[in-house]
C-alpha atoms as a PDB file:
ATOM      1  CA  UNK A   1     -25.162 -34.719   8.926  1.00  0.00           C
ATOM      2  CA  UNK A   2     -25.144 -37.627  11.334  1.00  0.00           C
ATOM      3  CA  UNK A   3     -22.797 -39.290  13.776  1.00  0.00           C
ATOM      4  CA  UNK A   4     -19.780 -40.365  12.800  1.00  0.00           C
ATOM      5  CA  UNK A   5     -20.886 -44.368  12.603  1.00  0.00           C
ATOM      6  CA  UNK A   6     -24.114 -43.563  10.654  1.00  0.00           C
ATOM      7  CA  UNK A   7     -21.442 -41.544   7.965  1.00  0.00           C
ATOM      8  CA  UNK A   8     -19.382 -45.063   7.884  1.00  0.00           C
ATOM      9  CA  UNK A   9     -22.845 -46.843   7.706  1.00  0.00           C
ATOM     10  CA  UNK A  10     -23.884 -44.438   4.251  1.00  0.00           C
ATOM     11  CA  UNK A  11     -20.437 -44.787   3.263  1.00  0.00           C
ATOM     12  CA  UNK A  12     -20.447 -49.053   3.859  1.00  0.00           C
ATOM     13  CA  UNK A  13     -23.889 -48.741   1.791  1.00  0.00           C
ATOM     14  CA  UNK A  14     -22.434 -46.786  -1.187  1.00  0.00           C
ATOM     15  CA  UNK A  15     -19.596 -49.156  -1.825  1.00  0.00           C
ATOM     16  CA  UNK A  16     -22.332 -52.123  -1.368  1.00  0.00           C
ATOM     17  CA  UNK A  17     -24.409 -50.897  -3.919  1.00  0.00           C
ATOM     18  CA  UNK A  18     -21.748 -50.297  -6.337  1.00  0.00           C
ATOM     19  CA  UNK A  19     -21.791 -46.261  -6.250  1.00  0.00           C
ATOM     20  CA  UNK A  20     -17.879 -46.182  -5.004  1.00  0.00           C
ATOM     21  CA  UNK A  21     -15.699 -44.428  -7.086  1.00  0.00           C
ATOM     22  CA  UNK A  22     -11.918 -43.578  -7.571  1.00  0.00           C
ATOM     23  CA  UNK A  23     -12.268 -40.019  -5.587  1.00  0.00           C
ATOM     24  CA  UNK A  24     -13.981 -41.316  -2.451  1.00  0.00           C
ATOM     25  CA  UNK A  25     -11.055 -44.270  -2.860  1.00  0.00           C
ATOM     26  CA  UNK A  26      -8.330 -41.761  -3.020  1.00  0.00           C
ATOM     27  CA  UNK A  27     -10.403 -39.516  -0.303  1.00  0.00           C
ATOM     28  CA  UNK A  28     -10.283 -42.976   2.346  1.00  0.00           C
ATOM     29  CA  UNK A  29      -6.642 -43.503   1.353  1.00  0.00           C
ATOM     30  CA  UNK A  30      -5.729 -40.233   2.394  1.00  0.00           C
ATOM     31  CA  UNK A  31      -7.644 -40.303   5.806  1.00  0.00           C
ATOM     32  CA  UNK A  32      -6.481 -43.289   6.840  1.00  0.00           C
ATOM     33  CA  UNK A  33      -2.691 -42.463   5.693  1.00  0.00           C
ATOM     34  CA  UNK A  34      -3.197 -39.189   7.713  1.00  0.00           C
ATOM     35  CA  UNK A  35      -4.614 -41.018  10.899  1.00  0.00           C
ATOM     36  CA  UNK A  36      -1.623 -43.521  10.609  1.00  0.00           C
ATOM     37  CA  UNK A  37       1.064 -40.667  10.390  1.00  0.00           C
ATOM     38  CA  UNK A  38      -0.658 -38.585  13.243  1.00  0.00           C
ATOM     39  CA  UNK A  39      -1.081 -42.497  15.793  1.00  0.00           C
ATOM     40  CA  UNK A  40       2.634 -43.499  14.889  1.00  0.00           C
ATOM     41  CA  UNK A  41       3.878 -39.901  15.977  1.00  0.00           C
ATOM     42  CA  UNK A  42       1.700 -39.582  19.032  1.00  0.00           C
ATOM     43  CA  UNK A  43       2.970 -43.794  19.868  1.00  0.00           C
ATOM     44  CA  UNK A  44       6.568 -42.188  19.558  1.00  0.00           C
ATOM     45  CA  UNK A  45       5.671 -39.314  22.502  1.00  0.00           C
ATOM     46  CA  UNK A  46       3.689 -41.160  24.658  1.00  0.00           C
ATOM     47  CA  UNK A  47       6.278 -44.368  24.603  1.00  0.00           C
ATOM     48  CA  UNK A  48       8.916 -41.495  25.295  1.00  0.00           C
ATOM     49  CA  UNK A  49       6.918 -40.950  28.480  1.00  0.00           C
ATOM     50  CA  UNK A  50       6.558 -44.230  29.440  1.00  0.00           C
ATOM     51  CA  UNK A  51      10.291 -44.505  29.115  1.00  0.00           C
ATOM     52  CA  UNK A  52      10.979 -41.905  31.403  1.00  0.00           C
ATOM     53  CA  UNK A  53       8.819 -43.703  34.100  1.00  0.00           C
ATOM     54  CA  UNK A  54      10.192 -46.691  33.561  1.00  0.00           C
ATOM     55  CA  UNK A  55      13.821 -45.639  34.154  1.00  0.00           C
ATOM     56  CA  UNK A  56      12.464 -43.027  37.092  1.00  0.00           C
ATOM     57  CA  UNK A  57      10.591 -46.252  39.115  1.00  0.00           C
ATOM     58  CA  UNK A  58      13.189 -49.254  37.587  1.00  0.00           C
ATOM     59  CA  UNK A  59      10.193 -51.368  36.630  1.00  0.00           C
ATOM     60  CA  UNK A  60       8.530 -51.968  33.111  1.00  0.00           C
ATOM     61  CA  UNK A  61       5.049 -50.523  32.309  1.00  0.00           C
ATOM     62  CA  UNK A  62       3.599 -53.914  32.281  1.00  0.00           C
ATOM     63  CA  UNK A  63       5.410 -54.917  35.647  1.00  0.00           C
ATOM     64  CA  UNK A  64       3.912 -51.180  37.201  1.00  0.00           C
ATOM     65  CA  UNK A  65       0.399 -51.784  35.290  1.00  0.00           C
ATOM     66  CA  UNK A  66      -0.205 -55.630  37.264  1.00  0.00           C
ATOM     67  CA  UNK A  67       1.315 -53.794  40.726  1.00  0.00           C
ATOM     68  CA  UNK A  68      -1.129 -50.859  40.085  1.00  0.00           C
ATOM     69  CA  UNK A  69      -4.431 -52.851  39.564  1.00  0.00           C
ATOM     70  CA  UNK A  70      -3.733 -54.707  42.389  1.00  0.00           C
ATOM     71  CA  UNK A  71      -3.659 -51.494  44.869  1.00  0.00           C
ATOM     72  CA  UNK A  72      -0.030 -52.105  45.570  1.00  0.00           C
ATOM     73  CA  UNK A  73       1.138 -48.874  43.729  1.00  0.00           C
ATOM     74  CA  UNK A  74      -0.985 -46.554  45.680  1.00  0.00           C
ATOM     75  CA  UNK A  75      -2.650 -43.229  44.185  1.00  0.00           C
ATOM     76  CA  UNK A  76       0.610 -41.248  44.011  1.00  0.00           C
ATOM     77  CA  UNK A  77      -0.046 -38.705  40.820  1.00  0.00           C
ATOM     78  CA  UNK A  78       2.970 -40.266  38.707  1.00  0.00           C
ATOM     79  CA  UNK A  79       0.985 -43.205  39.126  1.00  0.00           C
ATOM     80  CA  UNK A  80      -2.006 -41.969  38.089  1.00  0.00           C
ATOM     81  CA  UNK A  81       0.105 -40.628  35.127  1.00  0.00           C
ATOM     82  CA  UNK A  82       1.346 -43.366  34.458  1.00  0.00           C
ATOM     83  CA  UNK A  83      -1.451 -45.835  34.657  1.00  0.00           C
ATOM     84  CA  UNK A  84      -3.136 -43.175  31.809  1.00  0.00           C
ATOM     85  CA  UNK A  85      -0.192 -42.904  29.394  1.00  0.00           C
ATOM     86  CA  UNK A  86       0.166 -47.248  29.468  1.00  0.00           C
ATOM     87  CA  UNK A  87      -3.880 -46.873  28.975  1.00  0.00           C
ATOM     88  CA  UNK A  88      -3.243 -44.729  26.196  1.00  0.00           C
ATOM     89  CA  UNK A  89      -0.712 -46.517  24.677  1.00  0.00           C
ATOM     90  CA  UNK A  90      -2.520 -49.186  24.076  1.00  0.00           C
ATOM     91  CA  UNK A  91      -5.433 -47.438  23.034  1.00  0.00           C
ATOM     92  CA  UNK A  92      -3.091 -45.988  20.041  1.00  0.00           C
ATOM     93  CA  UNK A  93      -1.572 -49.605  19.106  1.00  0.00           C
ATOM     94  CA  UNK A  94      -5.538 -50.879  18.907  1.00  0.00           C
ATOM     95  CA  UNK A  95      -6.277 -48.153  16.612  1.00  0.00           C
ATOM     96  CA  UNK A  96      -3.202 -48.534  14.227  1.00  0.00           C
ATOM     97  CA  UNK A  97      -3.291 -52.310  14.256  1.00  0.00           C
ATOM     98  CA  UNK A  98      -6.669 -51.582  12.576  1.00  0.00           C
ATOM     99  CA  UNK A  99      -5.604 -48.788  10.433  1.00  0.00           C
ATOM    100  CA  UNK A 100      -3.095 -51.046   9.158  1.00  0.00           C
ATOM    101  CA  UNK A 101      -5.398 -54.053   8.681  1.00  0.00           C
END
């Protein structure tokens, strides 16, 4: 069937040439609905998390994030953690600032 971009390519070409149609419409709205409900509930856990660190270390995510890129955290595993959950985070918010356009 393809990669996933070449099936966004076909689909970008169908709706060029005119061949979209209310089921593939409804079909998109649903997907995208679904990928919003499933980003907003995984933002809610992971923020959870980065709560938790927060309160455990007394220092925001962004204030541990600069600290930790400049080597001044160290490698301790709840920084590792850490560093990956604030990564993801903002991986999430990327994604559903496009979902939501």
């Amino acid at each position: 069937m393809g990669t996933t971009l070449s099936k966004i390519k076909n689909l970008e070409r169908i709706y060029l040439g005119g061949y979209g149609d209310d089921f593939m419409d409804r079909a998109l709205d649903k997907l995208l609905a679904q990928q919003r409900a499933e980003d907003e509930t995984s933002l809610h856990v992971l923020r959870t998390d980065l709560e938790e660190m927060e309160q455990r270390y007394g220092m925001s995510s962004d204030e541990f994030v600069q600290r930790y890129r400049q080597g001044i955290m160290g490698d301790d595993a709840d920084f590792v953690e850490w560093n990956a959950l604030y990564r993801m985070v903002t991986k999430v918010q990327n994604r559903l600032s496009l979902l939501q356009g």
